[in-house]
Protein backbone atom coordinates (compact mmCIF):
# COMPACT_ATOMS: atom_id res chain seq x y z
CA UNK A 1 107.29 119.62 124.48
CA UNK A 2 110.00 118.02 123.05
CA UNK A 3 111.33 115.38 120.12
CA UNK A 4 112.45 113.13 122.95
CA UNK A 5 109.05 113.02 124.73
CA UNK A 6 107.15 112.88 121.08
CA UNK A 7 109.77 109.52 120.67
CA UNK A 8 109.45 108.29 123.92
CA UNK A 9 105.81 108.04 123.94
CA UNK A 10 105.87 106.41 120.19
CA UNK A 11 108.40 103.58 120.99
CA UNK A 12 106.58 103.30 124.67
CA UNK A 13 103.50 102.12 122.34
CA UNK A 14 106.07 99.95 120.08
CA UNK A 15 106.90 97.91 123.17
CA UNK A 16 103.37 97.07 124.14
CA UNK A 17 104.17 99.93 127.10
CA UNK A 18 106.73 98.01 128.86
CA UNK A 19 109.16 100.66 130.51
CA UNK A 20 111.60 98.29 131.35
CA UNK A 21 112.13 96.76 127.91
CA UNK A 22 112.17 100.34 126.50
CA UNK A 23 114.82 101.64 129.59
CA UNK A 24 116.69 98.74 128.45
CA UNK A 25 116.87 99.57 124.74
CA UNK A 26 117.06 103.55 125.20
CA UNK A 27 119.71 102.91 127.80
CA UNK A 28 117.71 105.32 130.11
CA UNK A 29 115.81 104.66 133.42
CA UNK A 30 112.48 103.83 134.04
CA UNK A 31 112.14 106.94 136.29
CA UNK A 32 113.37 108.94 133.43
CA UNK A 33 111.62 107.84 131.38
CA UNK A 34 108.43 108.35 133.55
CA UNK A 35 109.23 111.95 134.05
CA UNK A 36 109.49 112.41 130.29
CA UNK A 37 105.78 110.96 129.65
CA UNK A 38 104.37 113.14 133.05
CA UNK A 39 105.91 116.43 131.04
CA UNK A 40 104.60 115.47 127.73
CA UNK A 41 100.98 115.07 129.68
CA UNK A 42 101.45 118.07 131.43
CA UNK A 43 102.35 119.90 128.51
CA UNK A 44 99.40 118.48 126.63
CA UNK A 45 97.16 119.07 129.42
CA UNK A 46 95.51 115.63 128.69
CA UNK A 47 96.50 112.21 129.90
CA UNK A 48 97.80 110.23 126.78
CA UNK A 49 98.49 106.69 128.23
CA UNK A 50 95.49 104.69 130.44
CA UNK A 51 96.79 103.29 133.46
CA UNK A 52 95.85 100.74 136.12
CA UNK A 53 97.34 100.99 139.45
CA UNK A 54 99.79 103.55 138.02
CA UNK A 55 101.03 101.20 135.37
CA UNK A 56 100.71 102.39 131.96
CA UNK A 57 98.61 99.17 130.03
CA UNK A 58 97.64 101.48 126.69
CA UNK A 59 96.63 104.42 125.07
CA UNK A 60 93.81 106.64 126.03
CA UNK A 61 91.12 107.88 123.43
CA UNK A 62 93.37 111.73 122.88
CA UNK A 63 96.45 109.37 122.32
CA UNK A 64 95.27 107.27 119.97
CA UNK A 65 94.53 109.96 118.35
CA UNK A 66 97.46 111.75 118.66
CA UNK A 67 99.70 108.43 117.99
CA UNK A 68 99.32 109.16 114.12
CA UNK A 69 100.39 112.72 114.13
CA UNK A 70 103.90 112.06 116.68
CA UNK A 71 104.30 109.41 113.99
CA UNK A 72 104.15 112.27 111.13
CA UNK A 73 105.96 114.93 113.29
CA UNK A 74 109.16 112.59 113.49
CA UNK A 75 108.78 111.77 110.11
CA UNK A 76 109.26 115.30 108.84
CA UNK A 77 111.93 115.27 111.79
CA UNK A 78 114.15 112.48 110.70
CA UNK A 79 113.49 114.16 107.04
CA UNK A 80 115.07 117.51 108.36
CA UNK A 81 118.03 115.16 109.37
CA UNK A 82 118.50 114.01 106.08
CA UNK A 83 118.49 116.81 104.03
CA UNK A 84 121.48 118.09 106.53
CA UNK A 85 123.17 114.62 105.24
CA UNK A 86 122.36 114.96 101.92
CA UNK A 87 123.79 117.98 101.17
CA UNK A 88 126.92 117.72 103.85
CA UNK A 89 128.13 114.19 101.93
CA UNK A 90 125.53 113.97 99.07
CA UNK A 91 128.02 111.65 97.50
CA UNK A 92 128.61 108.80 100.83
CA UNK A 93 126.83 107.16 102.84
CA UNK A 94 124.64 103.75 103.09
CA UNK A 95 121.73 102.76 100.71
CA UNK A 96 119.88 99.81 102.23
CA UNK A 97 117.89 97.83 99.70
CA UNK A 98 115.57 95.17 101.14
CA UNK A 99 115.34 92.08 98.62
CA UNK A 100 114.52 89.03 97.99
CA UNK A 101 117.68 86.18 96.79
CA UNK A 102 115.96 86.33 93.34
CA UNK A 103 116.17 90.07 92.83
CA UNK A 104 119.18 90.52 94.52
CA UNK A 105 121.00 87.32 92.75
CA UNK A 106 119.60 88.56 89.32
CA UNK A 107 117.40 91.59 88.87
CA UNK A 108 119.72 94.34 90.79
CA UNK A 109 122.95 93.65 89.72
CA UNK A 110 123.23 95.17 86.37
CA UNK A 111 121.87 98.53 88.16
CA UNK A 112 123.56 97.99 91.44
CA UNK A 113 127.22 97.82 89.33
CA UNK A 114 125.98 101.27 87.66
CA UNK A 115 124.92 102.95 90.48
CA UNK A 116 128.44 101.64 92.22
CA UNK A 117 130.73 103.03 89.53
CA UNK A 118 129.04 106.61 89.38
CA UNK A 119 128.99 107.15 93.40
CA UNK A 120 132.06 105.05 94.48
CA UNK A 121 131.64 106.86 97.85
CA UNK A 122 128.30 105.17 99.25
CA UNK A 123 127.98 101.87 100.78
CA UNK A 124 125.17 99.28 99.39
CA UNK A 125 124.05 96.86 102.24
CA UNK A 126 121.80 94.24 100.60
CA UNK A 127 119.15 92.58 103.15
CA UNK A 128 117.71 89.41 101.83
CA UNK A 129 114.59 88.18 103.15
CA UNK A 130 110.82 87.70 102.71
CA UNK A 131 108.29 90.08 101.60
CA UNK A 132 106.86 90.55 104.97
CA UNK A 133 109.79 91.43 106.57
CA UNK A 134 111.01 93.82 103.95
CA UNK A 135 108.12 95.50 104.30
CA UNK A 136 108.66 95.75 108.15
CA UNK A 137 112.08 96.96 107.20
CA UNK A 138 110.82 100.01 105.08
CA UNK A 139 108.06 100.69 107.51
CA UNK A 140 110.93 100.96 110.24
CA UNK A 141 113.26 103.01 108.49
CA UNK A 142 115.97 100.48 108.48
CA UNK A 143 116.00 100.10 104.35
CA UNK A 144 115.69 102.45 101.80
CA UNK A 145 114.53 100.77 99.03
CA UNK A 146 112.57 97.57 98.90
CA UNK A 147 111.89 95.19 96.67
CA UNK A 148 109.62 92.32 96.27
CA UNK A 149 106.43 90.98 95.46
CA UNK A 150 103.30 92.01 94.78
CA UNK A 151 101.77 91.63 98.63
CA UNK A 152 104.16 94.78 99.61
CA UNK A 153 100.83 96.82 97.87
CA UNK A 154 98.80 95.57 101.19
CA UNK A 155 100.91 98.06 103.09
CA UNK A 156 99.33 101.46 102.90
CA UNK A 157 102.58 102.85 104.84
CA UNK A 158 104.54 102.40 101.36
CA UNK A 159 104.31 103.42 98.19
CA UNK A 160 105.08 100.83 95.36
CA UNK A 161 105.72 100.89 91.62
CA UNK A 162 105.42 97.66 89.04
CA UNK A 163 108.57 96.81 88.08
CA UNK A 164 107.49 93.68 86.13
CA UNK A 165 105.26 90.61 86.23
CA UNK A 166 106.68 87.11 85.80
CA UNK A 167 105.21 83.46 85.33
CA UNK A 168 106.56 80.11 86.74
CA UNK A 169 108.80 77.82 84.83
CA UNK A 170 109.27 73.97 85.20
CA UNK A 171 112.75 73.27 85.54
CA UNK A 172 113.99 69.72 85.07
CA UNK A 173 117.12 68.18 84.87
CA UNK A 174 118.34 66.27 81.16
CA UNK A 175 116.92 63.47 80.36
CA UNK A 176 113.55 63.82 82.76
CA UNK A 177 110.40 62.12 81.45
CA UNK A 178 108.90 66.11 81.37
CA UNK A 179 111.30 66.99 78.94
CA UNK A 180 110.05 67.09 75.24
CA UNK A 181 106.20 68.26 76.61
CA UNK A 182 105.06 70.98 74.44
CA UNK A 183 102.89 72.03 77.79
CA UNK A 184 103.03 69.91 80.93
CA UNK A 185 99.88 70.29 83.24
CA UNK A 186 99.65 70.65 87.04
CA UNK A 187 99.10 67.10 86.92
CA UNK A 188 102.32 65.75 84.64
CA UNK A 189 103.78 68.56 87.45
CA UNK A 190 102.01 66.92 90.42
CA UNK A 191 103.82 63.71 89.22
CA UNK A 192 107.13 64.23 90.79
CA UNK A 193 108.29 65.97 94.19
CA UNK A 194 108.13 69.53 94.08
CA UNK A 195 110.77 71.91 94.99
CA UNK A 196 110.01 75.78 94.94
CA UNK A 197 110.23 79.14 97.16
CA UNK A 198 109.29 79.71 100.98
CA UNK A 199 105.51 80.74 101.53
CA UNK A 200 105.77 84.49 101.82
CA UNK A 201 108.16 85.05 98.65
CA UNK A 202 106.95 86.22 95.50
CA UNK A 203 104.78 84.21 93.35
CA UNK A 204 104.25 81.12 96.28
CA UNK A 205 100.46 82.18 96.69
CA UNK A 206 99.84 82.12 93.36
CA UNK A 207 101.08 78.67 92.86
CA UNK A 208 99.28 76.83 96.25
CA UNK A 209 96.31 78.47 94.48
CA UNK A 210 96.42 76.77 91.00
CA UNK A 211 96.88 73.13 92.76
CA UNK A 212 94.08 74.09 95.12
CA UNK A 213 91.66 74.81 92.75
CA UNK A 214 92.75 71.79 90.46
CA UNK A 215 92.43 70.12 94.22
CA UNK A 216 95.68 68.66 93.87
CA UNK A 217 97.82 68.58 96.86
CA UNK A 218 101.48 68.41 95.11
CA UNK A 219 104.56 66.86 97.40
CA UNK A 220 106.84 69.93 97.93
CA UNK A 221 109.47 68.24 99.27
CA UNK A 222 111.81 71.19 99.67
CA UNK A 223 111.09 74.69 99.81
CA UNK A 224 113.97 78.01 99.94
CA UNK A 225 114.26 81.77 99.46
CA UNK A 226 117.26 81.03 97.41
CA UNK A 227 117.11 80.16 93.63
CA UNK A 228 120.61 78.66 93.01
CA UNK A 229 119.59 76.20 96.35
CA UNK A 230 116.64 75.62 94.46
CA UNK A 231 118.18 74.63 91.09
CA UNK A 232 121.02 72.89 92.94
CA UNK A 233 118.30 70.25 94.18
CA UNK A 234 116.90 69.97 90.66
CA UNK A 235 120.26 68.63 89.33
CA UNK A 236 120.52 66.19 91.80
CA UNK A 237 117.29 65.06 90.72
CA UNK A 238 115.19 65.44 93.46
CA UNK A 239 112.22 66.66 91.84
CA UNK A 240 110.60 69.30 89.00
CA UNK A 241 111.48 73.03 90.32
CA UNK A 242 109.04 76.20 89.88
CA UNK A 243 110.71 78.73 90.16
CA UNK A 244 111.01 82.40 88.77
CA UNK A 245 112.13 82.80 85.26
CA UNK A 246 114.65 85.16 85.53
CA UNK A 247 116.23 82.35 88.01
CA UNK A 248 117.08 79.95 84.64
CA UNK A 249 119.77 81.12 82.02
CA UNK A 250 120.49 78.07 79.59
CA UNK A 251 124.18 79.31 79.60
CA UNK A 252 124.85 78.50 82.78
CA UNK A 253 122.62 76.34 83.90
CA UNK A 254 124.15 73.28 82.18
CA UNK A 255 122.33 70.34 82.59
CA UNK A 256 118.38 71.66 83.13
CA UNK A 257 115.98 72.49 80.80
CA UNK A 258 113.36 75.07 81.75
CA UNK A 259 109.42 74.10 80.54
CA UNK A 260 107.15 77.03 80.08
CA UNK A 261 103.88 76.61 82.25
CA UNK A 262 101.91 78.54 80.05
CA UNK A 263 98.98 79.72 82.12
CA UNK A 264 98.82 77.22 84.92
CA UNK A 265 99.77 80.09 87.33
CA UNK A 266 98.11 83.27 87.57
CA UNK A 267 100.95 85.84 86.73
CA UNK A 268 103.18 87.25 89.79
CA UNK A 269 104.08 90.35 90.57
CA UNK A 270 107.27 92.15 91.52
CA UNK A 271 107.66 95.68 93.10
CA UNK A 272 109.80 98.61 94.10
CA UNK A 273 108.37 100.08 97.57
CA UNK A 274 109.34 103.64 99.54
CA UNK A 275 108.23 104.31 103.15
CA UNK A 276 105.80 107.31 102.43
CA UNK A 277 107.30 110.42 104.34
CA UNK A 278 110.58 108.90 103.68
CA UNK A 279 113.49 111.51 102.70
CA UNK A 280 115.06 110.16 99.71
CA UNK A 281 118.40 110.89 99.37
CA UNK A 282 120.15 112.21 96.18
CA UNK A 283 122.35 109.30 95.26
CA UNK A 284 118.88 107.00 96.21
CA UNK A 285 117.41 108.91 93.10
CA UNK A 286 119.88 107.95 91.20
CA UNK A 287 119.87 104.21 91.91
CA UNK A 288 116.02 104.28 91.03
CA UNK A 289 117.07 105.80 87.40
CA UNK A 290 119.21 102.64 87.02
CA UNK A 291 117.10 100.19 88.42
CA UNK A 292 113.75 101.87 86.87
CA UNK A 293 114.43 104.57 84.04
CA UNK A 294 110.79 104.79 82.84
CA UNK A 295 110.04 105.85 86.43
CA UNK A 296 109.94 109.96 87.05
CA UNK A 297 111.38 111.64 90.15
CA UNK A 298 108.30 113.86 90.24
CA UNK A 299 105.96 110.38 90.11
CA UNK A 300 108.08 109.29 93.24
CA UNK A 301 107.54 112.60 95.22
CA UNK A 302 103.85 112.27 94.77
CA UNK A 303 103.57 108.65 95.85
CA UNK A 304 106.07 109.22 98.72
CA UNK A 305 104.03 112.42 99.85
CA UNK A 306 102.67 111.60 103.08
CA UNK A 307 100.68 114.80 103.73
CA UNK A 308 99.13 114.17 100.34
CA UNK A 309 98.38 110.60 101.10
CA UNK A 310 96.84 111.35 104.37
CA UNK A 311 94.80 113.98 103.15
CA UNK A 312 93.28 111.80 100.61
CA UNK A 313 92.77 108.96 102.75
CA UNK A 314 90.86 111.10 105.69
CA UNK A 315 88.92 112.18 102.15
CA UNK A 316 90.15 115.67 102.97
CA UNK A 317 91.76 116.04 98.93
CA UNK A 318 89.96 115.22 96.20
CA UNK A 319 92.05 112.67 94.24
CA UNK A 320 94.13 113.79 91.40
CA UNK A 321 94.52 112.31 88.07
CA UNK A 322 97.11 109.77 88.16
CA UNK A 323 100.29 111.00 86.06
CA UNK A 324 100.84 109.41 83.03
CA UNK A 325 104.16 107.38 82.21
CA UNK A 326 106.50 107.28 79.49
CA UNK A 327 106.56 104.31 77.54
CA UNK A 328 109.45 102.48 77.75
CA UNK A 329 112.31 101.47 75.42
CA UNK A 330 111.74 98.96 73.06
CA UNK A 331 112.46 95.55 74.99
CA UNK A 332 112.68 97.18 78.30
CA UNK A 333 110.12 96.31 81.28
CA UNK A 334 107.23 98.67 81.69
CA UNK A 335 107.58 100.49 85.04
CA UNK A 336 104.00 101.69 85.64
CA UNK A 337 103.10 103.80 88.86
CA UNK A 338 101.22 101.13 91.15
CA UNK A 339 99.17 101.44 93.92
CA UNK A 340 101.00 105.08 94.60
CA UNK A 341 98.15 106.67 94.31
């Protein structure tokens, strides 16, 4: 038995068991590729694919079963591969940091510019997109770091900690009738075309919520991942924009007044995920203690711990007490250990 064979049969059940598609991607043949999965069986003395006809249409009862521990096997693998990196170039390589526009256009800079002056040797590729796919992305391997809203904490394959929660704003251009309103209420907001983020980003649920249970159905006349597309739209007056706070400076944003919504939206969520089993790399670390300070290397091990988590979840540990975190600075967001654990 070998790492190939373990991969082969894992991306074979990635595919939906189509040999061709996977020959095509591995850049192997099909009989190859057959003679791999015969070994592996062989090996195994058990058949782990069902087949009709001698084509392989899905997993038998022992692979199902033995899906989940391949999947840890070339987890710890890939680790093992990593740690060789990390301590042949500990100071280059990529960090890939799945984001939304908002957090990459003005919640990661500040961090991203500190991380780049103190390890001048690694590449940052930014991947903007929605929460969904980020998570995909994590899950995959293909990013590093993630972060989002609050729905990546309905993946149990990543651990997430609460960077901070947010509240709409109303943002209007001079001069709008809105402006002056001590408290404007989904109806003074239903009023006027609506322009705000894709469904999927951060905060969109919890908006669609408050005007269906005032049962108003607002006009959203445009929707967009991006912010600045967002606010650009606003100043040409097409509408009142609800949008993400840390999207409005009054410096820059000549021209638009932001209106506090007070608690017409439930409050939204944004989070830092990690694949669980991930290897984190050494300059990784250290972007987290610029982007998050209040948040502990040892709190990251134990939420990234995938033996750990998959003892407790087949109830085979008996769950720990969850570690306590330093308070943070004095006007600094909390960054609390969520859903880790």
């Amino acid at each position: 038995m070998n790492f190939q064979q373990l991969r082969t049969f894992r991306e074979l059940t990635r595919r939906g068991f189509n040999l061709t598609e996977l020959a095509s991607a591995s850049q192997t043949t099909q009989p190859g590729l057959t003679r791999q999965i015969r070994d592996l069986e062989s090996e195994l003395g058990v058949a782990v694919f069902e087949r009709r006809a001698n084509r392989i249409v899905g997993l038998s009862e022992p692979g199902r079963t033995m899906l989940g521990i391949v999947d840890r096997l070339l987890a710890y693998a890939d680790r093992l591969l990593h740690v060789r990196d990390d301590y042949a170039s500990s100071h280059s390589g990529t960090l890939t940091i799945a984001t939304t526009h908002t957090q990459a256009r003005y919640a990661l800079p500040s961090a991203i510019v500190a991380f780049r002056r103190a390890f001048p040797g690694v590449r940052i590729e930014l991947r903007q997109c929605g929460t969904e796919q980020i998570a995909r992305l994590l899950a995959s391997g293909a990013a590093d770091i993630g972060v989002a809203g609050g729905a990546l904490a309905t993946h149990p394959e990543l651990a997430t900690f609460h960077y901070h929660s947010w509240q709409y704003i109303a943002l209007v251009p001079d001069g709008h009738p809105l402006v002056g309103r001590a408290a404007p209420t989904l109806q003074d907001l239903a009023a006027y075309p609506i322009l705000t983020y894709d469904h999927g980003l951060a905060g969109r649920r919890q908006l669609d919520e408050a005007f269906g249970a005032a049962g108003i159905a607002p006009d959203v006349v445009l929707t967009s991942m991006d912010s600045d597309v967002i606010k650009q739209y606003v100043a040409l007056g097409f509408g009142v924009g609800l949008l993400a706070p840390m999207a409005f400076d009054a410096r820059v944003d000549a021209g638009l007044q932001a209106l506090h919504t007070g608690a017409l939206f439930a409050p939204s969520t944004t989070l830092l995920a990690l694949r669980r089993g991930a290897y984190i790399r050494s300059y990784a670390y250290e972007f987290l203690q610029r982007f998050m300070p209040q948040l502990a290397r040892a709190q990251i091990d134990r939420a990234v711990d995938l033996a750990r988590h998959d003892g407790r979840r087949r109830g085979a540990a008996r769950k720990p007490a969850r570690a306590a975190v330093p308070p943070p600075p004095a006007g600094a967001r909390r960054a609390d250990l969520h859903a880790a654990n």
